[in-house]
Protein backbone atom coordinates (compact mmCIF):
# COMPACT_ATOMS: atom_id res chain seq x y z
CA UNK A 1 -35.94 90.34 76.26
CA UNK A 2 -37.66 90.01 72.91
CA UNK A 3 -35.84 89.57 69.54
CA UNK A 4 -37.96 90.83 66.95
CA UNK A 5 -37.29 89.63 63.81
CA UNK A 6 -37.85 92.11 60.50
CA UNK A 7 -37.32 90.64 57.16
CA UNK A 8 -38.86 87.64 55.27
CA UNK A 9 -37.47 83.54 55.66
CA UNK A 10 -36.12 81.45 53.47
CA UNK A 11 -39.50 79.76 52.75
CA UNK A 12 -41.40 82.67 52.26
CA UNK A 13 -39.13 83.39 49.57
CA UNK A 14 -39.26 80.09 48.02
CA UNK A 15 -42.84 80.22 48.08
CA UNK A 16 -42.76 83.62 45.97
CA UNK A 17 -40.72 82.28 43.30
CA UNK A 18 -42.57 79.00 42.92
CA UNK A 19 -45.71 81.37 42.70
CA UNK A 20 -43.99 83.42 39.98
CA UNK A 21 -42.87 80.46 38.52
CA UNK A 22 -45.91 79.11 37.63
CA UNK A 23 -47.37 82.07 36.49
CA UNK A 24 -44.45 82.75 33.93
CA UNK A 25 -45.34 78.63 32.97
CA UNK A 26 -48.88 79.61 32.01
CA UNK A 27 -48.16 83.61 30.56
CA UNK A 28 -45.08 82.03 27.93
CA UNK A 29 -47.83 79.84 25.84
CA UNK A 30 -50.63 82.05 26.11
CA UNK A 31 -47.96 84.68 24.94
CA UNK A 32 -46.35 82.89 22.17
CA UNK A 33 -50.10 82.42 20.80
CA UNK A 34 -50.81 86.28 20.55
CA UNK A 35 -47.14 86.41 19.08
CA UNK A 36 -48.09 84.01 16.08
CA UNK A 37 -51.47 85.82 15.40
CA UNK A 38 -50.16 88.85 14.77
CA UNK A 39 -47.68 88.07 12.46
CA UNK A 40 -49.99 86.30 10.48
CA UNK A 41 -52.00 89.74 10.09
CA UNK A 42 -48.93 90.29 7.80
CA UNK A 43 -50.31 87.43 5.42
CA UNK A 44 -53.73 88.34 5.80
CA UNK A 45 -53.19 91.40 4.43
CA UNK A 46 -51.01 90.43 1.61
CA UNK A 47 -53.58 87.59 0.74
CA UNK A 48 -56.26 90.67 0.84
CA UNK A 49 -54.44 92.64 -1.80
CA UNK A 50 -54.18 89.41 -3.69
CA UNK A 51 -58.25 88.92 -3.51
CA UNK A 52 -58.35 92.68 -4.66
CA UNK A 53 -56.14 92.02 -7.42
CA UNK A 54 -57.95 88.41 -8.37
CA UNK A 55 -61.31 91.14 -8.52
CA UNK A 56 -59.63 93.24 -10.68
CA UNK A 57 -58.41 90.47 -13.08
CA UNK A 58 -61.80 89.54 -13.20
CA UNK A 59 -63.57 92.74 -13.97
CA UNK A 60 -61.11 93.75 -17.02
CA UNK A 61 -61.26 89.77 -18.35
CA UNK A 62 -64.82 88.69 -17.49
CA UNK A 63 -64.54 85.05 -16.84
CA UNK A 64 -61.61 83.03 -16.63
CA UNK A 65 -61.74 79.05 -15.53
CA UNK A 66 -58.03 78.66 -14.07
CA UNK A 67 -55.74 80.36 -11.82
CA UNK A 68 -53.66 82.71 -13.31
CA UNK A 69 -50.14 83.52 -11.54
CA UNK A 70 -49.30 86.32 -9.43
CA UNK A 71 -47.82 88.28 -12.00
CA UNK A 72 -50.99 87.93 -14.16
CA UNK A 73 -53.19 89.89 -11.56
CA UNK A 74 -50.49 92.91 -11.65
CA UNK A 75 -48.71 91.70 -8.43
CA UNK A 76 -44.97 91.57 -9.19
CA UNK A 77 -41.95 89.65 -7.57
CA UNK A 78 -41.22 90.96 -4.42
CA UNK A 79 -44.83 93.22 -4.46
CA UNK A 80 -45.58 91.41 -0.84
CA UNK A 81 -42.38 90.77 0.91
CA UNK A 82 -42.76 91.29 4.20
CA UNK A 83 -41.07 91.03 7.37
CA UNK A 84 -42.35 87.25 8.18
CA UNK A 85 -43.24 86.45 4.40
CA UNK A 86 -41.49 86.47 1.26
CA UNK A 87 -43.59 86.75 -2.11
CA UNK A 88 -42.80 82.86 -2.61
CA UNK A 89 -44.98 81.80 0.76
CA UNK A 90 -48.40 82.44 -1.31
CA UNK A 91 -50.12 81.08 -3.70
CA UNK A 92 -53.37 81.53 -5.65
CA UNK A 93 -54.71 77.30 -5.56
CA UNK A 94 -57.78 77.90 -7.26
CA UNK A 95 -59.43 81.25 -8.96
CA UNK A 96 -62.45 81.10 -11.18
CA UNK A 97 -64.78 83.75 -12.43
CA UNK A 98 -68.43 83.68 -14.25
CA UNK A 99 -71.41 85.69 -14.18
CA UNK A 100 -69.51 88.33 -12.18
CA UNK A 101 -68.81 86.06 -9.24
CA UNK A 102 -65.24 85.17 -8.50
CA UNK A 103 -64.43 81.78 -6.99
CA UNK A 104 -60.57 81.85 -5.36
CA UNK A 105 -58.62 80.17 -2.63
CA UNK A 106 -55.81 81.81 -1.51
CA UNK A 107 -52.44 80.19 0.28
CA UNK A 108 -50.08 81.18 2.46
CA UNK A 109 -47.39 78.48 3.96
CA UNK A 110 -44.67 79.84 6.83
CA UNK A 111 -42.96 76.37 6.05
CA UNK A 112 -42.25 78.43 2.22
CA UNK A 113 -41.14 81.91 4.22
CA UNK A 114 -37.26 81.31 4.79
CA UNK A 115 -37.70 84.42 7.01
CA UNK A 116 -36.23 84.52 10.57
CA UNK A 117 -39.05 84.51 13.04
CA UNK A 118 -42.18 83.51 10.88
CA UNK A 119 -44.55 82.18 12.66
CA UNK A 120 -44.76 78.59 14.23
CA UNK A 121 -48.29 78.11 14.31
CA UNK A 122 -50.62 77.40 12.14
CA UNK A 123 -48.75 75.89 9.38
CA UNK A 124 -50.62 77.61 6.48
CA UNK A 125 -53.79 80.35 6.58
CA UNK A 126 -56.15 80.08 3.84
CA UNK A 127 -58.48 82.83 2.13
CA UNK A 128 -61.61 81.22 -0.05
CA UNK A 129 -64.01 83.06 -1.36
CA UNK A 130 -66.96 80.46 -3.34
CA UNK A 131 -70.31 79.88 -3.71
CA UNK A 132 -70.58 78.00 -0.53
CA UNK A 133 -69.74 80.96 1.73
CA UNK A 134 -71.91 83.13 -0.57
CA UNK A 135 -68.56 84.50 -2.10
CA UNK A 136 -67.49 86.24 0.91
CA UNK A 137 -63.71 85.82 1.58
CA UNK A 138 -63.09 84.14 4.92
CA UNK A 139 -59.96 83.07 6.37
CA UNK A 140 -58.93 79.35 7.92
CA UNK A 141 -55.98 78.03 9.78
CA UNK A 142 -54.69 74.65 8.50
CA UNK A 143 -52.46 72.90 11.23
CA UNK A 144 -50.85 70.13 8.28
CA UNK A 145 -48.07 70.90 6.63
C-alpha cells in the first residue's frame, strides 16, 4: 500500500521564504528611492513659484545685481510650508537681472526642514537658471551637506 503524501515539506517552504526574502532585500531600496523623489516634487514646486516670483521682481524693477529675500519677491513667511518643507528650507543664493534676462539659483536643504519624514536623499536640490544653460531653469541634486 501506497502513502501518498499531499502538502508541501519543510524545505520547500524554506526555499519560498528565502525567495521572498530576497526579493523584499532588493524592492525596500529601490522603494525608498521613489519615496524620496516624490517628496522632493514638493520643493520643486515651491522653488518654481519662487523662480515665478524672482520673474516678477524682475519685470516691475528692471535690473537688480543681488538677491533680494523671500519677502521682497511677494512670498511671505509660511507662503511655502509644506508637508516635508518649511518656508526656512529655501533659499534664493544668487538672483541677478539685466537686459531682461534673469540669472538665479535657487536652494532647498531637507537638513533645514525640521519636518517629520523629509526626505533622506539628496541632501539639497538646486534650481539655476543663467546664461550657461541659456536661462532655462533646470534642477540638480547635491549629495553634500
Amino acid at each position: 500500500m501506497k502513502s501518498s503524501s499531499k502538502g508541501f515539506t519543510m524545505v520547500e517552504l524554506m526555499v519560498v521564504v528565502l525567495i521572498v526574502g530576497i526579493l523584499a532585500a532588493v524592492a525596500v531600496p529601490l522603494m525608498s528611492g521613489r519615496i524620496d523623489s516624490s517628496k522632493w516634487s514638493e520643493a520643486k514646486a515651491a522653488m518654481g513659484t519662487i523662480a515665478g516670483a524672482l520673474r516678477s521682481y524682475a519685470a516691475e524693477k528692471g535690473s537688480f545685481a543681488s538677491a533680494p529675500s523671500l519677502s521682497e519677491i511677494g512670498i511671505p513667511n509660511n507662503e511655502l510650508d509644506g508637508t516635508y518643507f518649511p518656508h526656512e528650507a529655501y533659499a534664493i543664493t544668487s538672483a541677478s537681472a539685466s537686459n531682461g534676462q534673469v540669472s538665479f539659483v535657487i536652494t532647498c536643504t531637507a537638513g533645514n526642514s525640521t519636518r517629520s519624514g523629509k526626505p533622506s536623499s539628496p541632501a539639497s536640490m538646486t534650481l539655476t537658471s543663467s546664461a550657461a544653460n541659456n536661462y532655462v531653469a533646470t534642477f540638480a541634486e547635491a549629495s553634500g551637506s
